[in-house]
N, C-alpha and C. Protein backbone atom coordinates (compact mmCIF):
# COMPACT_ATOMS: atom_id res chain seq x y z
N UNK A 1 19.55 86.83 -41.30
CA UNK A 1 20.32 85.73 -40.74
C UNK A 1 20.17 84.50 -41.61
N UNK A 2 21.24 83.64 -41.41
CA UNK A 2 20.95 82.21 -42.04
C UNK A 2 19.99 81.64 -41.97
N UNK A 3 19.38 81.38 -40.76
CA UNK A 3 17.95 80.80 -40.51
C UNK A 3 17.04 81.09 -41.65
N UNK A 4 16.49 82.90 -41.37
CA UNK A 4 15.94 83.20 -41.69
C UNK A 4 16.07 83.01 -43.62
N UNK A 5 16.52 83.27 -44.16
CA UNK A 5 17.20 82.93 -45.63
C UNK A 5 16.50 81.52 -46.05
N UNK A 6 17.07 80.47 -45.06
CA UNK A 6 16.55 79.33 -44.97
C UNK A 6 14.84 79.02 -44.93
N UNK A 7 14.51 79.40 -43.96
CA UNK A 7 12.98 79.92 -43.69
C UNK A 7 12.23 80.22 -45.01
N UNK A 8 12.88 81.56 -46.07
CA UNK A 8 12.17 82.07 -46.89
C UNK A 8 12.34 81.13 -47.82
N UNK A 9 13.07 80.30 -48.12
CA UNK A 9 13.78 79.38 -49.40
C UNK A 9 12.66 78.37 -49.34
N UNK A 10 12.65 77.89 -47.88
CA UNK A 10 11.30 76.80 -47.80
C UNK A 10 9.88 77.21 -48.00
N UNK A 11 9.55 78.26 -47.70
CA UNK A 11 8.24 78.66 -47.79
C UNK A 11 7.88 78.86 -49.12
N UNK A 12 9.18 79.75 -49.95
CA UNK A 12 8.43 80.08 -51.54
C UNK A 12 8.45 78.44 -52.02
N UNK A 13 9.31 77.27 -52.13
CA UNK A 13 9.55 76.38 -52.68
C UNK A 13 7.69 75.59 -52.22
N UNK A 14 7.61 75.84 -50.98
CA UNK A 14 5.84 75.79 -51.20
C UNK A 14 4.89 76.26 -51.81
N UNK A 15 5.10 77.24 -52.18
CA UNK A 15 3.93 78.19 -52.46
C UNK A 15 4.03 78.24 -54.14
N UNK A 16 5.19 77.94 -54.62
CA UNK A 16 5.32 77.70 -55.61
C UNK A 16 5.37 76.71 -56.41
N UNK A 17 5.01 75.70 -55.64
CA UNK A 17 4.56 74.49 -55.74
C UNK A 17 3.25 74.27 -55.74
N UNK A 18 2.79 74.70 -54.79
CA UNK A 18 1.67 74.68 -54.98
C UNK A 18 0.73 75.96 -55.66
N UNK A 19 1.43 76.88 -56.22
CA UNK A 19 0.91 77.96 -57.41
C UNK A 19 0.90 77.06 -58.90
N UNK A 20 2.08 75.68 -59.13
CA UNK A 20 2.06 75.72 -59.89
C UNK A 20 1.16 74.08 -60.48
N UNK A 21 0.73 73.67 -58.89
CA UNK A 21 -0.33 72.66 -59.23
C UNK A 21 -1.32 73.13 -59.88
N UNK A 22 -1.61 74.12 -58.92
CA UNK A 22 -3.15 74.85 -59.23
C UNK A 22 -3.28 75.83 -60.89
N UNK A 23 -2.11 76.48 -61.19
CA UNK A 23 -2.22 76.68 -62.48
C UNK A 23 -2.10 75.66 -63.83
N UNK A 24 -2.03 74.10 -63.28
CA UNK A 24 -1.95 73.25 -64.47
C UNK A 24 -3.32 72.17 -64.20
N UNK A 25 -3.78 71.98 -63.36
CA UNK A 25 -5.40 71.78 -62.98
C UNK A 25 -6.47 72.19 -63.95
N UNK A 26 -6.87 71.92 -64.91
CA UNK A 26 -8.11 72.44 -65.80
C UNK A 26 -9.39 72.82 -65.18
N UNK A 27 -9.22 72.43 -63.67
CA UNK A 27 -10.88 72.68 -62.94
C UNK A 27 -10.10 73.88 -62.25
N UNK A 28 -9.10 74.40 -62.04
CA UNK A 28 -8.79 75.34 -61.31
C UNK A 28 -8.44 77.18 -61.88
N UNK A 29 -8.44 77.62 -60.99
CA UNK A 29 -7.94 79.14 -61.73
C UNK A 29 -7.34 80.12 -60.58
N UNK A 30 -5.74 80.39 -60.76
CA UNK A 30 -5.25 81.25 -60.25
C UNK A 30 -5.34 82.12 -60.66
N UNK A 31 -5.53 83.30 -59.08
CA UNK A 31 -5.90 84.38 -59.51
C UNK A 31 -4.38 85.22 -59.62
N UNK A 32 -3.21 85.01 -59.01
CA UNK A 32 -1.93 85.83 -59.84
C UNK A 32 -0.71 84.30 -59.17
N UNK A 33 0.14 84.50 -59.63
CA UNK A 33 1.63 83.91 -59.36
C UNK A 33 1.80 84.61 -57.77
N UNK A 34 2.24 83.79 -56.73
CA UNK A 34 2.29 84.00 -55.68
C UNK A 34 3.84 84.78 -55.64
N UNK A 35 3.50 85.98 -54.66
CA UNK A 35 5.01 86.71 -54.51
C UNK A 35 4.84 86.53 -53.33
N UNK A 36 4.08 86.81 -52.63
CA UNK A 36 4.52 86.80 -50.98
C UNK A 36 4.17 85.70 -50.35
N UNK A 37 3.70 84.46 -50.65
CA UNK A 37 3.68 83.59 -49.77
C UNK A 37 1.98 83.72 -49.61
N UNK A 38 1.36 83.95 -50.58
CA UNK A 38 -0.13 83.77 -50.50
C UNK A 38 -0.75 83.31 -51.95
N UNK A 39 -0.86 82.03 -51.98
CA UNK A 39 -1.61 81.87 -52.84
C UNK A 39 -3.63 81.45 -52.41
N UNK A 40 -3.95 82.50 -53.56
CA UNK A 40 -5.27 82.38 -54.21
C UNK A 40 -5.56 81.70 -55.10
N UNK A 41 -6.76 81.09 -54.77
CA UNK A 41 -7.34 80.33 -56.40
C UNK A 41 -8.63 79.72 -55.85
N UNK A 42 -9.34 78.99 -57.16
CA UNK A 42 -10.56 78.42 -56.59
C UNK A 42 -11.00 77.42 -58.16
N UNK A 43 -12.22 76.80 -58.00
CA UNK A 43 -12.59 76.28 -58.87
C UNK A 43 -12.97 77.31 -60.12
N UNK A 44 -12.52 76.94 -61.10
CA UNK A 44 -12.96 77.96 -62.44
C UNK A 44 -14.34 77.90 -62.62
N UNK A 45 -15.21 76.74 -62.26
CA UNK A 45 -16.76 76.66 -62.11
C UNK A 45 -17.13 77.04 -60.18
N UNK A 46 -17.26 78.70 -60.73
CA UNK A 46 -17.43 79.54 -59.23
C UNK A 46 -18.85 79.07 -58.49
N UNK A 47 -19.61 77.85 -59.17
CA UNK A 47 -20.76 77.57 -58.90
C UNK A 47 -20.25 76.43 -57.47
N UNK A 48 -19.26 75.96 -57.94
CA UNK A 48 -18.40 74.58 -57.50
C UNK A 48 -17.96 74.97 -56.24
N UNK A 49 -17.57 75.93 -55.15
CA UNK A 49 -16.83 76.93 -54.64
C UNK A 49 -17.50 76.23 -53.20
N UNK A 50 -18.17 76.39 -52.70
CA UNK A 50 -19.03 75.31 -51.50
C UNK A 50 -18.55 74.46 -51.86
N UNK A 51 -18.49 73.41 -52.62
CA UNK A 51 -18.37 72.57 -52.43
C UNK A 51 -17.08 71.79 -52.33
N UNK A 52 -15.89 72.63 -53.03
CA UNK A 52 -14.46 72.06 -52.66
C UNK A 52 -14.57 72.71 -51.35
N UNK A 53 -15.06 73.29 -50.60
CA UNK A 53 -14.82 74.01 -49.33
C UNK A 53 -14.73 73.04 -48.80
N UNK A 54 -16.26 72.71 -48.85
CA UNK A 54 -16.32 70.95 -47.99
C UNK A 54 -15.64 69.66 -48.08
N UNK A 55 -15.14 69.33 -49.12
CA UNK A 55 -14.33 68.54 -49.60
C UNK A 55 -12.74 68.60 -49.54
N UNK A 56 -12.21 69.81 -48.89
CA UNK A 56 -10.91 69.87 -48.71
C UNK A 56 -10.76 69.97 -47.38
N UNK A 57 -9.49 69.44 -46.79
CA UNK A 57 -9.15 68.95 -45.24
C UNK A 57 -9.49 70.14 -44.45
N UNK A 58 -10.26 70.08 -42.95
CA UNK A 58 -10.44 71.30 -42.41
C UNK A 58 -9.24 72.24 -42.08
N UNK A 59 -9.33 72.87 -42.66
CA UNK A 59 -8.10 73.64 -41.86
C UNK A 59 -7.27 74.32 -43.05
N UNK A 60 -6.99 73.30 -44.03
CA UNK A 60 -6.49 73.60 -45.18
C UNK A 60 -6.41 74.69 -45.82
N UNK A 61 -7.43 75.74 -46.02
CA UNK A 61 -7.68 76.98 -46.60
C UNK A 61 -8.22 77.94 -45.86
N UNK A 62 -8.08 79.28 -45.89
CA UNK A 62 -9.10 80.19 -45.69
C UNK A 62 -9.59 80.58 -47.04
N UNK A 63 -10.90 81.19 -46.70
CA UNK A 63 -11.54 81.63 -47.33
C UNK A 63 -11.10 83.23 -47.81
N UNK A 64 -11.46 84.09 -49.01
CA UNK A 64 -11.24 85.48 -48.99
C UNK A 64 -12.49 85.66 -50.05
N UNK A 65 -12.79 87.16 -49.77
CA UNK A 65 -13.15 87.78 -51.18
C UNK A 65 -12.31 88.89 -51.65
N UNK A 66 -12.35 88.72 -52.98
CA UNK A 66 -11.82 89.62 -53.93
C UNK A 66 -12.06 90.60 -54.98
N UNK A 67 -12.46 91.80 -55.31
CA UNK A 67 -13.01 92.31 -55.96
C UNK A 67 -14.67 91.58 -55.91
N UNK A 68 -14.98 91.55 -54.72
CA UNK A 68 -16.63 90.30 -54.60
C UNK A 68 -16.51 89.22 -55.43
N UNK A 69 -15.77 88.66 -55.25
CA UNK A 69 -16.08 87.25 -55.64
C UNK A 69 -15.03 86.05 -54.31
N UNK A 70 -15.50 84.71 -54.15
CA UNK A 70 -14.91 84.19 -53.28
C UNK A 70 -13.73 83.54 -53.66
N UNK A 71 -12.52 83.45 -53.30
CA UNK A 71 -11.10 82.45 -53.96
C UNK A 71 -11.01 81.92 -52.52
N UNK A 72 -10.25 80.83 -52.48
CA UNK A 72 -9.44 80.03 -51.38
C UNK A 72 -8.29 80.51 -51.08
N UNK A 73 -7.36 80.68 -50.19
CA UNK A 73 -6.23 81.15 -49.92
C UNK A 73 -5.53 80.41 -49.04
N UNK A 74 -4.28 80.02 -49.54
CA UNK A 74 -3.08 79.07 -48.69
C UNK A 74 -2.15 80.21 -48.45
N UNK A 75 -1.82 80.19 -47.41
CA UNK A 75 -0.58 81.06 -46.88
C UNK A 75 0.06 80.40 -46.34
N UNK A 76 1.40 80.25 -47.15
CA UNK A 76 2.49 79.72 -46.74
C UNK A 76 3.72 80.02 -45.65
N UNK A 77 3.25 80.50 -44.55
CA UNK A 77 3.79 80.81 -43.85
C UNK A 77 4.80 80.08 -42.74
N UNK A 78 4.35 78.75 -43.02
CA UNK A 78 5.34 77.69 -41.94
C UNK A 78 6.63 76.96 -43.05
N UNK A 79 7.69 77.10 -42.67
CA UNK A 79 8.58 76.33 -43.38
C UNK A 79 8.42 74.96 -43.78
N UNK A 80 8.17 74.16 -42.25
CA UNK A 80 6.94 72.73 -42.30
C UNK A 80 5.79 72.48 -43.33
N UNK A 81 5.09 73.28 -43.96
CA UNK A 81 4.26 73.20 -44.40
C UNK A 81 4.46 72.28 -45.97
N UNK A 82 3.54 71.32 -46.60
CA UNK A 82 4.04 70.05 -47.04
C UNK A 82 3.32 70.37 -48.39
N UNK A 83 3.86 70.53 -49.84
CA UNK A 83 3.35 71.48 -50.54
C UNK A 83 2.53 69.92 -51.22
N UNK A 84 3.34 68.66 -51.39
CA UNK A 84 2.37 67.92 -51.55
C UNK A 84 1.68 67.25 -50.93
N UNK A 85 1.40 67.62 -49.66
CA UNK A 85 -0.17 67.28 -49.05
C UNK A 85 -0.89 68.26 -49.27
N UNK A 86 -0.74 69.58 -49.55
CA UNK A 86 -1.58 70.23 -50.01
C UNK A 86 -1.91 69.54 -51.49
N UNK A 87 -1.75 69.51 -52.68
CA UNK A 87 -1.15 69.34 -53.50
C UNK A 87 -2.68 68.01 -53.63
N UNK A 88 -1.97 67.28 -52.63
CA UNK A 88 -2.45 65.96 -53.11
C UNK A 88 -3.84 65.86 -52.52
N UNK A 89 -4.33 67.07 -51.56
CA UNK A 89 -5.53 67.43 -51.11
C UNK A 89 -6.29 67.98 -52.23
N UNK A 90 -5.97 68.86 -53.25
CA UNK A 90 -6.77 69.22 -53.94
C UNK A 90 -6.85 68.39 -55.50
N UNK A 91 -5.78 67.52 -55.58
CA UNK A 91 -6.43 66.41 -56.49
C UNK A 91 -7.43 65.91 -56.22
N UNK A 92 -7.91 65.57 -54.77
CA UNK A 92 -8.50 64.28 -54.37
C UNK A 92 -10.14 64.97 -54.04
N UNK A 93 -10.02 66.27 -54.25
CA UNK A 93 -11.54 66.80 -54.87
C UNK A 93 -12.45 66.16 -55.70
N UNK A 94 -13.53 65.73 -55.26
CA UNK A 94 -14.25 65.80 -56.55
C UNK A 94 -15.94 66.14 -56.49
N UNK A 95 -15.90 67.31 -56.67
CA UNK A 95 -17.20 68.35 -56.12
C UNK A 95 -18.13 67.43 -56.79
């Protein structure tokens, strides 16, 4: 349906926005180009990883592991969802 079309147009325009903060960030490291509306990533200093936890808005991320190691994960699942307040949440890091 139209909606729905609409729906998906907003969500990637997030996620790809915010895939492509996080891949131009020098403290950061994506782990692939988001296809479905899930982006991963984390600090490239995996020592650092606590500590943007704490430093980014509650709610903001879940946590995952991956092949054992920990990444952050945004899922873009709300059309609403504001790619630069995310965006401007993880500038404002500073572990």
């Amino acid at each position: 349906t139209r909606s729905t079309l609409l729906y998906s147009a907003a969500a990637s325009d997030v996620y790809k926005r915010q895939a492509d903060h996080v891949s131009q960030d020098d403290r950061l490291q994506l782990l692939a180009l988001p296809v479905t509306g899930v982006v991963n990533w984390r600090p490239k200093d995996t020592q650092l990883f606590d500590a943007w936890h704490q430093s980014l808005p509650q709610g903001m991320v879940s946590t995952t592991t991956i092949h054992g190691e920990k990444w952050f994960r945004n899922v873009i699942a709300n059309p609403m969802a504001n790619a630069l307040a995310i965006t401007e949440a993880i500038k404002a890091v500073q572990p």
